[in-house]
N, C-alpha and C. Protein backbone atom coordinates (compact mmCIF):
# COMPACT_ATOMS: atom_id res chain seq x y z
N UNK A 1 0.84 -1.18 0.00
CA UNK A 1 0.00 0.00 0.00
C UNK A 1 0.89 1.25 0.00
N UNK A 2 0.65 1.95 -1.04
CA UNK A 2 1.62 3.47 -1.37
C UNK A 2 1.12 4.12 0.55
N UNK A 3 2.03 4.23 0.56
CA UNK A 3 1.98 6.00 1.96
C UNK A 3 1.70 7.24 1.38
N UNK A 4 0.78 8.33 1.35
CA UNK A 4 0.93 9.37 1.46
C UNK A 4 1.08 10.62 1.77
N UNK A 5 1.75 11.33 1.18
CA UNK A 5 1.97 12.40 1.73
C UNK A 5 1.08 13.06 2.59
N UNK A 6 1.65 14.49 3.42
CA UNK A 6 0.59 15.61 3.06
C UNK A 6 -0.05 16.33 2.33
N UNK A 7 1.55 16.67 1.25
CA UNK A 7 0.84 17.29 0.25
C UNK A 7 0.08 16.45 -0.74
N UNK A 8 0.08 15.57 -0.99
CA UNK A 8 -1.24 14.76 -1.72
C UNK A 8 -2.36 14.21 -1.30
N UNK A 9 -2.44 14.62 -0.26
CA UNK A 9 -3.61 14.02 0.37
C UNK A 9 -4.64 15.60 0.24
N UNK A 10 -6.31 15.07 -0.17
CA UNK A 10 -7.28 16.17 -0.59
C UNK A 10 -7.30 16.77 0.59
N UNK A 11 -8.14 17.74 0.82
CA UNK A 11 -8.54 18.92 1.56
C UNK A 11 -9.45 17.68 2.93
N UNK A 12 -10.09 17.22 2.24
CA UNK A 12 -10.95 16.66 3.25
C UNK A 12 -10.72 15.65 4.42
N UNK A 13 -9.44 14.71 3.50
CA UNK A 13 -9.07 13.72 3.95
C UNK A 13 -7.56 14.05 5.23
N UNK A 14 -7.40 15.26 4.95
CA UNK A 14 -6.35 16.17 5.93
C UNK A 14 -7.04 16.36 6.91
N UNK A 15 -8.51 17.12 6.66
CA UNK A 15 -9.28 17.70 7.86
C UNK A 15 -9.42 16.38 8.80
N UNK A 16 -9.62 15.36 8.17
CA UNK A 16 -10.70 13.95 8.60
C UNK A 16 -9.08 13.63 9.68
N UNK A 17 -7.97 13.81 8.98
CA UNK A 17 -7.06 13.22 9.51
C UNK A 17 -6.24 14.05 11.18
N UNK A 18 -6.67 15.10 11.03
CA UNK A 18 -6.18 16.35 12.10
C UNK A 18 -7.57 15.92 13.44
N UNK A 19 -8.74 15.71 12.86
CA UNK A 19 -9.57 15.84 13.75
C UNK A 19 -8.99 14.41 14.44
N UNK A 20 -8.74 13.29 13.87
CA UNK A 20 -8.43 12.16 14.39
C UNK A 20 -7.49 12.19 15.49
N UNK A 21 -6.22 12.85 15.24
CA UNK A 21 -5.14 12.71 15.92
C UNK A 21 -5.68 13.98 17.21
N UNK A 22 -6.78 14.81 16.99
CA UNK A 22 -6.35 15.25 18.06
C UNK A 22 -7.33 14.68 18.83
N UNK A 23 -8.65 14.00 18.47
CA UNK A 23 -8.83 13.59 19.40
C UNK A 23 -7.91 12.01 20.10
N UNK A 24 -6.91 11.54 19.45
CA UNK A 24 -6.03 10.72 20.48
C UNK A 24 -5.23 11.56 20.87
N UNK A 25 -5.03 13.02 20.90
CA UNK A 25 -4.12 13.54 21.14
C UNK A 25 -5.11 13.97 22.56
N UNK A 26 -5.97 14.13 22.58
CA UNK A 26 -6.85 14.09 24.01
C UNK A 26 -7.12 13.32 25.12
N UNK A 27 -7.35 12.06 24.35
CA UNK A 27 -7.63 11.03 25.23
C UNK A 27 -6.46 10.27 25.80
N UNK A 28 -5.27 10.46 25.23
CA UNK A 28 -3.56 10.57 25.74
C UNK A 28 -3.55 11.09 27.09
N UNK A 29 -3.86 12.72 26.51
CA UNK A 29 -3.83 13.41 27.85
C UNK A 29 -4.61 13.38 29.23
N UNK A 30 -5.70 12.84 28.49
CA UNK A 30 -6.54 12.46 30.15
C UNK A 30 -5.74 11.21 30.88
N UNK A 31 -5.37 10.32 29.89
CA UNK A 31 -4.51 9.34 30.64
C UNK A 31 -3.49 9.52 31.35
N UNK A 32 -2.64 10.40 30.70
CA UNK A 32 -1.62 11.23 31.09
C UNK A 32 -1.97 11.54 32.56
N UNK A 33 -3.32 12.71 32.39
CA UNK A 33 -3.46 13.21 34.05
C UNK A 33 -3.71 12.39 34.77
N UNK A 34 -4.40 11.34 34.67
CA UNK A 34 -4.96 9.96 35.43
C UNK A 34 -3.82 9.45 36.05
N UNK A 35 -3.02 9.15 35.01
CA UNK A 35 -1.41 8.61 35.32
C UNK A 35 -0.98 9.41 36.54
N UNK A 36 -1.06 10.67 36.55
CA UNK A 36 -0.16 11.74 37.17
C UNK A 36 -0.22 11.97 38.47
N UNK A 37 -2.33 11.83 38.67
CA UNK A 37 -2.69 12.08 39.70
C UNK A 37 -2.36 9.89 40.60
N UNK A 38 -2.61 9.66 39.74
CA UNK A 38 -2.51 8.17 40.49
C UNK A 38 -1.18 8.26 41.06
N UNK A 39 0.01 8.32 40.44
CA UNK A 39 1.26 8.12 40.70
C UNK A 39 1.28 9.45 42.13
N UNK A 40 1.04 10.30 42.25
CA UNK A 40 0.90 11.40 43.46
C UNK A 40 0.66 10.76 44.34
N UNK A 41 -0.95 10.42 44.45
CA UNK A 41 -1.28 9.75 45.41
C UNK A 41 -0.69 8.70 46.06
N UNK A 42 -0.29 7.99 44.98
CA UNK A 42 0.53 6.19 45.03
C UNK A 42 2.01 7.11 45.94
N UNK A 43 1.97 7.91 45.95
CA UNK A 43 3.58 8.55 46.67
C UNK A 43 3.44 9.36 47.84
N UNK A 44 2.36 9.76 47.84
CA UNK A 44 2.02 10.54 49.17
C UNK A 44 1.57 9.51 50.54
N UNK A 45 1.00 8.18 49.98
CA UNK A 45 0.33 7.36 50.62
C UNK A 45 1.54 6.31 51.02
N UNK A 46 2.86 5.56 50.22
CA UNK A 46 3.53 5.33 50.50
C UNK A 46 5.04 5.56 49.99
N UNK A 47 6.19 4.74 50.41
CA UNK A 47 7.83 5.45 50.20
C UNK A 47 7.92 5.84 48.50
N UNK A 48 8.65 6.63 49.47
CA UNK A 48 9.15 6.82 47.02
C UNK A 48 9.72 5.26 46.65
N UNK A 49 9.03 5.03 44.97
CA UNK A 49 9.68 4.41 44.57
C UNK A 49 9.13 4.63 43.27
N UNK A 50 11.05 4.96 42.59
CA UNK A 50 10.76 4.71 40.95
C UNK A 50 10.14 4.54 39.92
N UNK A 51 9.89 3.18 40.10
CA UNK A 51 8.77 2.49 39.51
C UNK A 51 7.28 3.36 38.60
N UNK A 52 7.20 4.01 40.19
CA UNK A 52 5.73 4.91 39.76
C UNK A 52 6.02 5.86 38.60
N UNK A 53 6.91 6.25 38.53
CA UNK A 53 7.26 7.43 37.48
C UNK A 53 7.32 6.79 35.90
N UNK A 54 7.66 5.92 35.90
CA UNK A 54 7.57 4.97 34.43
C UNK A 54 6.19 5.21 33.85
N UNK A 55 5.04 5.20 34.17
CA UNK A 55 3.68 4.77 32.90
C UNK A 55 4.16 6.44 32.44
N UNK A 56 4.10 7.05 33.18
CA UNK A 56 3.90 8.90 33.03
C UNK A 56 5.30 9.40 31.77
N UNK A 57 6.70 8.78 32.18
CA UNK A 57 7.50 8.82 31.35
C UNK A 57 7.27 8.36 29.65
N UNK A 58 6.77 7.43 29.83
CA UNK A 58 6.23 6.47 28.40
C UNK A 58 4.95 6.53 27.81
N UNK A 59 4.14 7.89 28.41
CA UNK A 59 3.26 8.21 27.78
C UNK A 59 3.45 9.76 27.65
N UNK A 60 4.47 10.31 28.11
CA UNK A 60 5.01 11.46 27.47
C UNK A 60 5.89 11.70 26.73
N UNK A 61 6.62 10.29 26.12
CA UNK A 61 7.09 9.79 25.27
C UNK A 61 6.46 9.59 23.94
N UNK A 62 5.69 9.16 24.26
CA UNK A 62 4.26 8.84 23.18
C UNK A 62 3.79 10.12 22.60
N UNK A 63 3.36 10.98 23.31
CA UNK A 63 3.15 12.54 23.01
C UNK A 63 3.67 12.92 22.09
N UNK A 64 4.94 12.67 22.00
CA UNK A 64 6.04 13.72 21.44
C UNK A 64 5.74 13.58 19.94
N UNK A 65 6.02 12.67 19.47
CA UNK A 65 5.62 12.09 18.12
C UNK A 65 4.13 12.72 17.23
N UNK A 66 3.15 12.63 18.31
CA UNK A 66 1.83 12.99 17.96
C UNK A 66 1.84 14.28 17.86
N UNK A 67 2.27 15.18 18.90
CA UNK A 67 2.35 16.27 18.44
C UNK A 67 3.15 16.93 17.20
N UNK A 68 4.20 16.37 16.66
CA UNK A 68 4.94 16.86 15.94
C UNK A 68 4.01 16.66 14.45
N UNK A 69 3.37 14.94 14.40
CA UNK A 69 2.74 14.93 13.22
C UNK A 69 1.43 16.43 13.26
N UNK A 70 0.59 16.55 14.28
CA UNK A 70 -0.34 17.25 14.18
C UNK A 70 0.12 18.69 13.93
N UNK A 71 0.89 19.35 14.22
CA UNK A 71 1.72 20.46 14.00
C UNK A 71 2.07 19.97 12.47
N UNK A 72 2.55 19.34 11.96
CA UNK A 72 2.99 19.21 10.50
C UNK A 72 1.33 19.73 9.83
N UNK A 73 0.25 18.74 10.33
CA UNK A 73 -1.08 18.96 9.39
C UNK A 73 -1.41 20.30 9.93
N UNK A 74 -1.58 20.91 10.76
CA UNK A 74 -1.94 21.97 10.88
C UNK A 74 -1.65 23.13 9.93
N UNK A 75 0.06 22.90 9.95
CA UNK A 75 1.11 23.79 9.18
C UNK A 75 0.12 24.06 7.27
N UNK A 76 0.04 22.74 6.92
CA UNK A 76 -0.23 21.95 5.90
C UNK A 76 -1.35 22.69 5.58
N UNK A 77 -2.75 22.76 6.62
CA UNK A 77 -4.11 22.85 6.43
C UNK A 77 -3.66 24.90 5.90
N UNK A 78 -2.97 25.32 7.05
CA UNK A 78 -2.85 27.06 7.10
C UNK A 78 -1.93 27.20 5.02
N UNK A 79 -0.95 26.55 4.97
CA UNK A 79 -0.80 26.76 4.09
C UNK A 79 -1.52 26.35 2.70
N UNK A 80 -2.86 26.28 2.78
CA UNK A 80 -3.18 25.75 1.87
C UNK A 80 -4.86 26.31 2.01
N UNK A 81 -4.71 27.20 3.22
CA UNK A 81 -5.84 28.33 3.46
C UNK A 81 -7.09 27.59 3.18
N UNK A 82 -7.35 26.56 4.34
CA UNK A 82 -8.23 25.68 4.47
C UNK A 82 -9.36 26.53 5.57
């Protein structure tokens, strides 16, 4: 199956594709806070340990990527005065 671009991809199928990523680019982030606030609690309640900081690391890891593609389509949609 060919990959395509941004720039070949229609007007619509960009929009269809921006709305997608941000909503996983949302539902990331609620996990994210879920993660954030769990791991707090999980540390206030008992000793530090390591461990807890890992899901939060590897889903702000995950982020990074997503944002960069959605910033590319965004870029994409403005230049093309969508």
């Amino acid at each position: 199956m060919k990959k395509s671009t941004l720039q070949e991809m229609n007007d619509s199928d960009l929009i269809k594709r921006k709305n997608t990523l941000k909503g996983v680019l949302i539902g990331f982030g609620v996990i994210f806070i879920l993660a954030l606030g769990t791991m707090i609690s999980l540390y206030t309640n008992k000793p530090f340990n390591p461990v807890l900081f890992i899901p939060c690391l590897v889903i702000a890891i995950t982020l990074l990527p997503l944002f960069v593609i959605y910033n590319t389509i965004i870029t994409e949609i403005k230049s093309r005065n969508i």
